[in-house]
Protein backbone atom coordinates (compact mmCIF):
# COMPACT_ATOMS: atom_id res chain seq x y z
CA UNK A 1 -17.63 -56.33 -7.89
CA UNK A 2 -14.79 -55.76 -10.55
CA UNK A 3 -12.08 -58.47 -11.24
CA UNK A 4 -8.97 -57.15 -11.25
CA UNK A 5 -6.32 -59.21 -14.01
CA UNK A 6 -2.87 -59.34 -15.02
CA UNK A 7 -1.77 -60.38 -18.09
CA UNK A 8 1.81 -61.94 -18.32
CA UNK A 9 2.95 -62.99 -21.44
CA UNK A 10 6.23 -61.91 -23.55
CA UNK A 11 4.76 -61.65 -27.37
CA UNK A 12 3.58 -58.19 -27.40
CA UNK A 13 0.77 -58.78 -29.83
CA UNK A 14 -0.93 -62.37 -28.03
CA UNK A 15 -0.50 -60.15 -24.08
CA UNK A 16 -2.33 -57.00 -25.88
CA UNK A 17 -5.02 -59.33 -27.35
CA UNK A 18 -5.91 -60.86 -24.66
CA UNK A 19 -5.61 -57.97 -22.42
CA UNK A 20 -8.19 -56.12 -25.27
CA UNK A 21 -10.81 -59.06 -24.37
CA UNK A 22 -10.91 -59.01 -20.81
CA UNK A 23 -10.77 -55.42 -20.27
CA UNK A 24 -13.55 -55.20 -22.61
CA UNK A 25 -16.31 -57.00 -20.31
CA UNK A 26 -17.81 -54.55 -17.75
CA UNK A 27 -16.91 -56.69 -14.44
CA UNK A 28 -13.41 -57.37 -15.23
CA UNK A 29 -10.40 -54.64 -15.78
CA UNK A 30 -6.91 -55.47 -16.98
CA UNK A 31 -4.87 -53.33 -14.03
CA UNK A 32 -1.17 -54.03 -15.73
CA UNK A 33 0.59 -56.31 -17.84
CA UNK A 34 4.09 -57.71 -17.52
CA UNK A 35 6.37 -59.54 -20.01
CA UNK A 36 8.38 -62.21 -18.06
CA UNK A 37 7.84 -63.88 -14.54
CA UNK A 38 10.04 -61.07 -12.74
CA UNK A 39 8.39 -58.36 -13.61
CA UNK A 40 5.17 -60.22 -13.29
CA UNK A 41 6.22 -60.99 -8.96
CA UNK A 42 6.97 -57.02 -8.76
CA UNK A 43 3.79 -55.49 -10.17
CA UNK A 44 1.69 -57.99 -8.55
CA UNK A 45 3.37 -57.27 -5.16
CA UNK A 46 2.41 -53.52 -5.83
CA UNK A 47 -1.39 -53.71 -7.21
CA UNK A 48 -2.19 -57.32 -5.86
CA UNK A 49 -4.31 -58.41 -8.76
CA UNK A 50 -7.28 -61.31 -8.45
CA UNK A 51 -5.85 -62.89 -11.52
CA UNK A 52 -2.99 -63.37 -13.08
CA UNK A 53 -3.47 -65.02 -16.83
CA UNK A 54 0.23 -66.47 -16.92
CA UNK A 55 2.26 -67.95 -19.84
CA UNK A 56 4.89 -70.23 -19.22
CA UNK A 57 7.48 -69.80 -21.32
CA UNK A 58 8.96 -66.77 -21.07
CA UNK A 59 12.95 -65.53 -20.47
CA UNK A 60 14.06 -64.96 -17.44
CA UNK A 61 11.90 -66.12 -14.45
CA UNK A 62 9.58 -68.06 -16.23
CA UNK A 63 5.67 -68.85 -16.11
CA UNK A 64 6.24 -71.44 -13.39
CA UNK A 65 8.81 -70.10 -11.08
CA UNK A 66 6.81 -66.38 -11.04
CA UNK A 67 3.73 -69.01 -10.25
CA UNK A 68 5.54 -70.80 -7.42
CA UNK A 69 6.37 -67.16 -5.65
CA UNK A 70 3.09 -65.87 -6.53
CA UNK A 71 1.24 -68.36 -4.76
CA UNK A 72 3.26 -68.38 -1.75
CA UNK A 73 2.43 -65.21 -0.79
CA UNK A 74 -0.22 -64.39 2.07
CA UNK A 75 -3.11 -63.54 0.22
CA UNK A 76 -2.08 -64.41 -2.68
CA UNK A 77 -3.72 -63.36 -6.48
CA UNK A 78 -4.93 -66.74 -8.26
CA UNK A 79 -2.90 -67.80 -11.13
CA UNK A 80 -4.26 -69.34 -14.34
CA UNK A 81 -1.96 -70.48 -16.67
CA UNK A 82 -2.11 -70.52 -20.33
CA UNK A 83 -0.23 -72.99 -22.64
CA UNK A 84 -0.41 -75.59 -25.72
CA UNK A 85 -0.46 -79.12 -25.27
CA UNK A 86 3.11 -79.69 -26.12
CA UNK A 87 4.13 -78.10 -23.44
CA UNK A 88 2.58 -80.33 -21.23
CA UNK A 89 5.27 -81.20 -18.60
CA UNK A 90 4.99 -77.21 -17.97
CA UNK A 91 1.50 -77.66 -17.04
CA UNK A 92 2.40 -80.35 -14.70
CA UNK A 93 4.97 -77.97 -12.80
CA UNK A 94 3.25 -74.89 -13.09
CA UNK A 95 0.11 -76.76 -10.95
CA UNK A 96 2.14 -78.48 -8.55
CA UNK A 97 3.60 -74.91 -8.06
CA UNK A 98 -0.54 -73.82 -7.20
CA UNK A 99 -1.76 -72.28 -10.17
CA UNK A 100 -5.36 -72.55 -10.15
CA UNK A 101 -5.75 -74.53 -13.50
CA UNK A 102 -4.88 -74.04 -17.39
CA UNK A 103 -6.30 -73.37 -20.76
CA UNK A 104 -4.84 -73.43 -24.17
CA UNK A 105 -3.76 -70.63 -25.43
CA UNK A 106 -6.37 -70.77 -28.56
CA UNK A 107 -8.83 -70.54 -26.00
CA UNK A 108 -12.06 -69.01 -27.44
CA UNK A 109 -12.50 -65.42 -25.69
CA UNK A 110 -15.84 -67.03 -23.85
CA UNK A 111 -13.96 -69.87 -22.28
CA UNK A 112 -11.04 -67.22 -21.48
CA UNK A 113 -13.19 -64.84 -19.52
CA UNK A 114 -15.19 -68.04 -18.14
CA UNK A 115 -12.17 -69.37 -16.67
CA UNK A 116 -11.24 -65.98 -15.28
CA UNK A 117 -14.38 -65.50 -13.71
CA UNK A 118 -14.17 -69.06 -11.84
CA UNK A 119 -10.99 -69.02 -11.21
CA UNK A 120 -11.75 -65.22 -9.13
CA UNK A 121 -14.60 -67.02 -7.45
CA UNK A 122 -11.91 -69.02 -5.80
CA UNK A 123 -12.45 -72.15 -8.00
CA UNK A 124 -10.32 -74.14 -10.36
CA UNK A 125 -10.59 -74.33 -14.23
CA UNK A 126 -9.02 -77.39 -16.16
CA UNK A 127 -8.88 -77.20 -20.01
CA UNK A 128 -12.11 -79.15 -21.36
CA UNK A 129 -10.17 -80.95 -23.92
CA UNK A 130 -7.22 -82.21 -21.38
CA UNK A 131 -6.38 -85.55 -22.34
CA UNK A 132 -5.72 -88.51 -20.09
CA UNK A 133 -1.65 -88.73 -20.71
CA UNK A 134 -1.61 -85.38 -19.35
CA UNK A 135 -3.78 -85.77 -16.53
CA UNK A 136 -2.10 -89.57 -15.82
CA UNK A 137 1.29 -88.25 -16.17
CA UNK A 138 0.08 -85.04 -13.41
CA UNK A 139 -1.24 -88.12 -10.91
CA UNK A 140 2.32 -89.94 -11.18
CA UNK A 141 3.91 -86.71 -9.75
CA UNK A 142 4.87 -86.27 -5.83
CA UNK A 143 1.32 -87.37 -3.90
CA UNK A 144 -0.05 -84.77 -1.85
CA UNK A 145 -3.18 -86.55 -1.36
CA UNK A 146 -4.69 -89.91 -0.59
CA UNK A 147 -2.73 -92.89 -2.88
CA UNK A 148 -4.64 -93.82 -5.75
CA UNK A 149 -3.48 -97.28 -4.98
CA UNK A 150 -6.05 -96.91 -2.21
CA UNK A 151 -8.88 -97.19 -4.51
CA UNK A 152 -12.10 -97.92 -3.32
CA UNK A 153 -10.98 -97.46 -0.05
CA UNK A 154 -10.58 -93.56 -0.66
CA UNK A 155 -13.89 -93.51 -2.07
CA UNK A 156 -15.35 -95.10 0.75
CA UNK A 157 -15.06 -91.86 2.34
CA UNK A 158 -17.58 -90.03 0.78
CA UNK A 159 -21.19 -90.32 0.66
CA UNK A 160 -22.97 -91.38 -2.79
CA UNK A 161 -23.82 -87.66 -3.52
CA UNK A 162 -20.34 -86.79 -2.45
CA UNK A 163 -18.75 -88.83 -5.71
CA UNK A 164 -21.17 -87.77 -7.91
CA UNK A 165 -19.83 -84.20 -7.18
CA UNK A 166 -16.55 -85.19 -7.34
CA UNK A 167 -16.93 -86.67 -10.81
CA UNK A 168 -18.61 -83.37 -11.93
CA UNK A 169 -15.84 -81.02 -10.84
CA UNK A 170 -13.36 -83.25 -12.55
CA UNK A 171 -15.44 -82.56 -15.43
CA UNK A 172 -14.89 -79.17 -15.36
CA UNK A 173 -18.49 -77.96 -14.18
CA UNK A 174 -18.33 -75.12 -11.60
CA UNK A 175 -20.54 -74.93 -8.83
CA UNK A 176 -23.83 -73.23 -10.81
CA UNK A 177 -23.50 -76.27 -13.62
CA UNK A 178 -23.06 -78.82 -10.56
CA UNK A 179 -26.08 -77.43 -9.11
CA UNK A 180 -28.18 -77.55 -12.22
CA UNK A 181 -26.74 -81.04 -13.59
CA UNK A 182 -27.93 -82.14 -9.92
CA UNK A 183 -30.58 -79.90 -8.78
CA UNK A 184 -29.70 -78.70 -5.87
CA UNK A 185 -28.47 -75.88 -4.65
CA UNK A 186 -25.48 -73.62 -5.10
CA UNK A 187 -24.58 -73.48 -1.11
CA UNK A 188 -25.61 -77.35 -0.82
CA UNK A 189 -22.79 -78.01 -4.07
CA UNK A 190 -20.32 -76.01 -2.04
CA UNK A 191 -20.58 -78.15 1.03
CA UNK A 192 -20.24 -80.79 -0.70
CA UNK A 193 -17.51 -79.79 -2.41
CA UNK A 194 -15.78 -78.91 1.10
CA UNK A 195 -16.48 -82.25 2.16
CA UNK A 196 -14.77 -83.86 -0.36
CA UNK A 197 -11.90 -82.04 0.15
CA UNK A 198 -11.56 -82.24 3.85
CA UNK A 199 -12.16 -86.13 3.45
CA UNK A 200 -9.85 -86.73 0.88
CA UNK A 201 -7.20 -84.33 2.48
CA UNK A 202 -6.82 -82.28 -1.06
CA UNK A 203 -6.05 -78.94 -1.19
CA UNK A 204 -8.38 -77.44 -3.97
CA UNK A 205 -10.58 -78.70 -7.03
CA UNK A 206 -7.37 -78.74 -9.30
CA UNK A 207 -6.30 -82.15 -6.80
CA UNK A 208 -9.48 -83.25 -6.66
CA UNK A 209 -10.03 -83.49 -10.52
CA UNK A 210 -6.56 -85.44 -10.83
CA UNK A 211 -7.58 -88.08 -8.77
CA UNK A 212 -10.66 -88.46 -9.81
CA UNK A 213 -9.03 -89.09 -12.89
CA UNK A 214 -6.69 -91.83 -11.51
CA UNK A 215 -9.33 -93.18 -9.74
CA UNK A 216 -10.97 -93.74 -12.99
CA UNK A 217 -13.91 -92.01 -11.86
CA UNK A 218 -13.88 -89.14 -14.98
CA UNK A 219 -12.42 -89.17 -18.49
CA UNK A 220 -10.86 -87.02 -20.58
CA UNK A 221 -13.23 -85.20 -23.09
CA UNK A 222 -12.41 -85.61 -26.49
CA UNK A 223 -10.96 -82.50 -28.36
CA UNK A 224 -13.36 -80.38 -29.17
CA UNK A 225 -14.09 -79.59 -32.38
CA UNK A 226 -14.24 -75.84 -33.92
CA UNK A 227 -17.59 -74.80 -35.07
């Protein structure tokens, strides 16, 4: 099955780059490109992409507003959002407005298409080298969860296995690395993954991973180095 992906972005050069990469991998094929949030909501009404790789600064409609629209759509194409670190209160908005999850824009190509790939598969993808203002400053927003001020009490609701998963997927391991970091299997990580949800009354892994975070049952990776 081919991935279909838009790439929104309004430097020229950095949206034909990236668009170079992921139309360059066999299962995955760049079906437009747009160059602000506007034009972004009209071609992805017409050719309803899987993806949309989204920037967030951009004139006119920006990343976050074409986000909010996008993913209020029935059926809607899964957003993931590309950005720098000091744009972080961006990040904040552009996932309360349901993107899927974010990278950094000096994402290496692997990580890129990675992300793509899990995000298309109907999971979330959180930058690896997030930090815990970010997240922290994310959990103080609007809850649409369980209250962190709950604490063990929310935790109380899942089985031992159940917050082992959880801690994984706030991680950033998708299903396949859950499954081998735990050795079970794929379908078994996905219920469990379900359950955690439904107990916890989140909406996707991108909620799950922040309170995991406030809960203080993951922590931020450290930035990773470049080889």
């Amino acid at each position: 099955m081919t991935v279909s992906v838009m790439v929104v972005d309004d430097q020229i050069v950095v949206r034909a780059g990236f668009a170079a990469v992921i139309d360059a991998e066999p299962d995955l094929t760049v079906v437009a490109e747009a160059g602000d949030g506007a034009e972004a909501v009209t071609r992805a009404g017409e050719l309803a992409p899987d993806v949309i790789v989204m920037d967030v600064r951009m004139p006119g409609l920006d990343g976050i507003a074409a986000t909010r629209i996008l993913t209020s759509r029935e059926s809607p194409s899964r957003v993931l959002v590309l950005t720098t670190f000091d744009l972080d209160a961006y990040v904040f908005d552009a996932l309360r407005a349901g993107a899927s999850g974010f990278l950094l824009k000096d994402v290496h190509a692997a990580e890129l298409l990675h992300g793509i790939r899990t995000v298309a598969a109907g999971e979330s993808v959180l930058a690896p080298s997030a930090t815990r203002r970010l997240i922290g400053h994310y959990a103080a927003g609007p809850a649409t969860g369980p209250s962190a001020a709950q604490g063990p009490t929310v935790l109380d609701r899942l089985t031992a296995r159940e917050r082992a998963v959880l801690t994984l997927v706030a991680s950033g391991l998708d299903n396949s690395e859950i499954s081998a970091e735990l050795d079970i299997t794929v379908g078994t990580v996905k219920s469990h993954v379900n359950a955690v949800l439904r107990k916890l009354e989140l909406r996707d892994r991108v909620q799950a991973t922040i309170l995991a975070y406030d809960l203080g049952l993951a922590h931020a990776n450290p930035p990773r180095t470049q080889p």
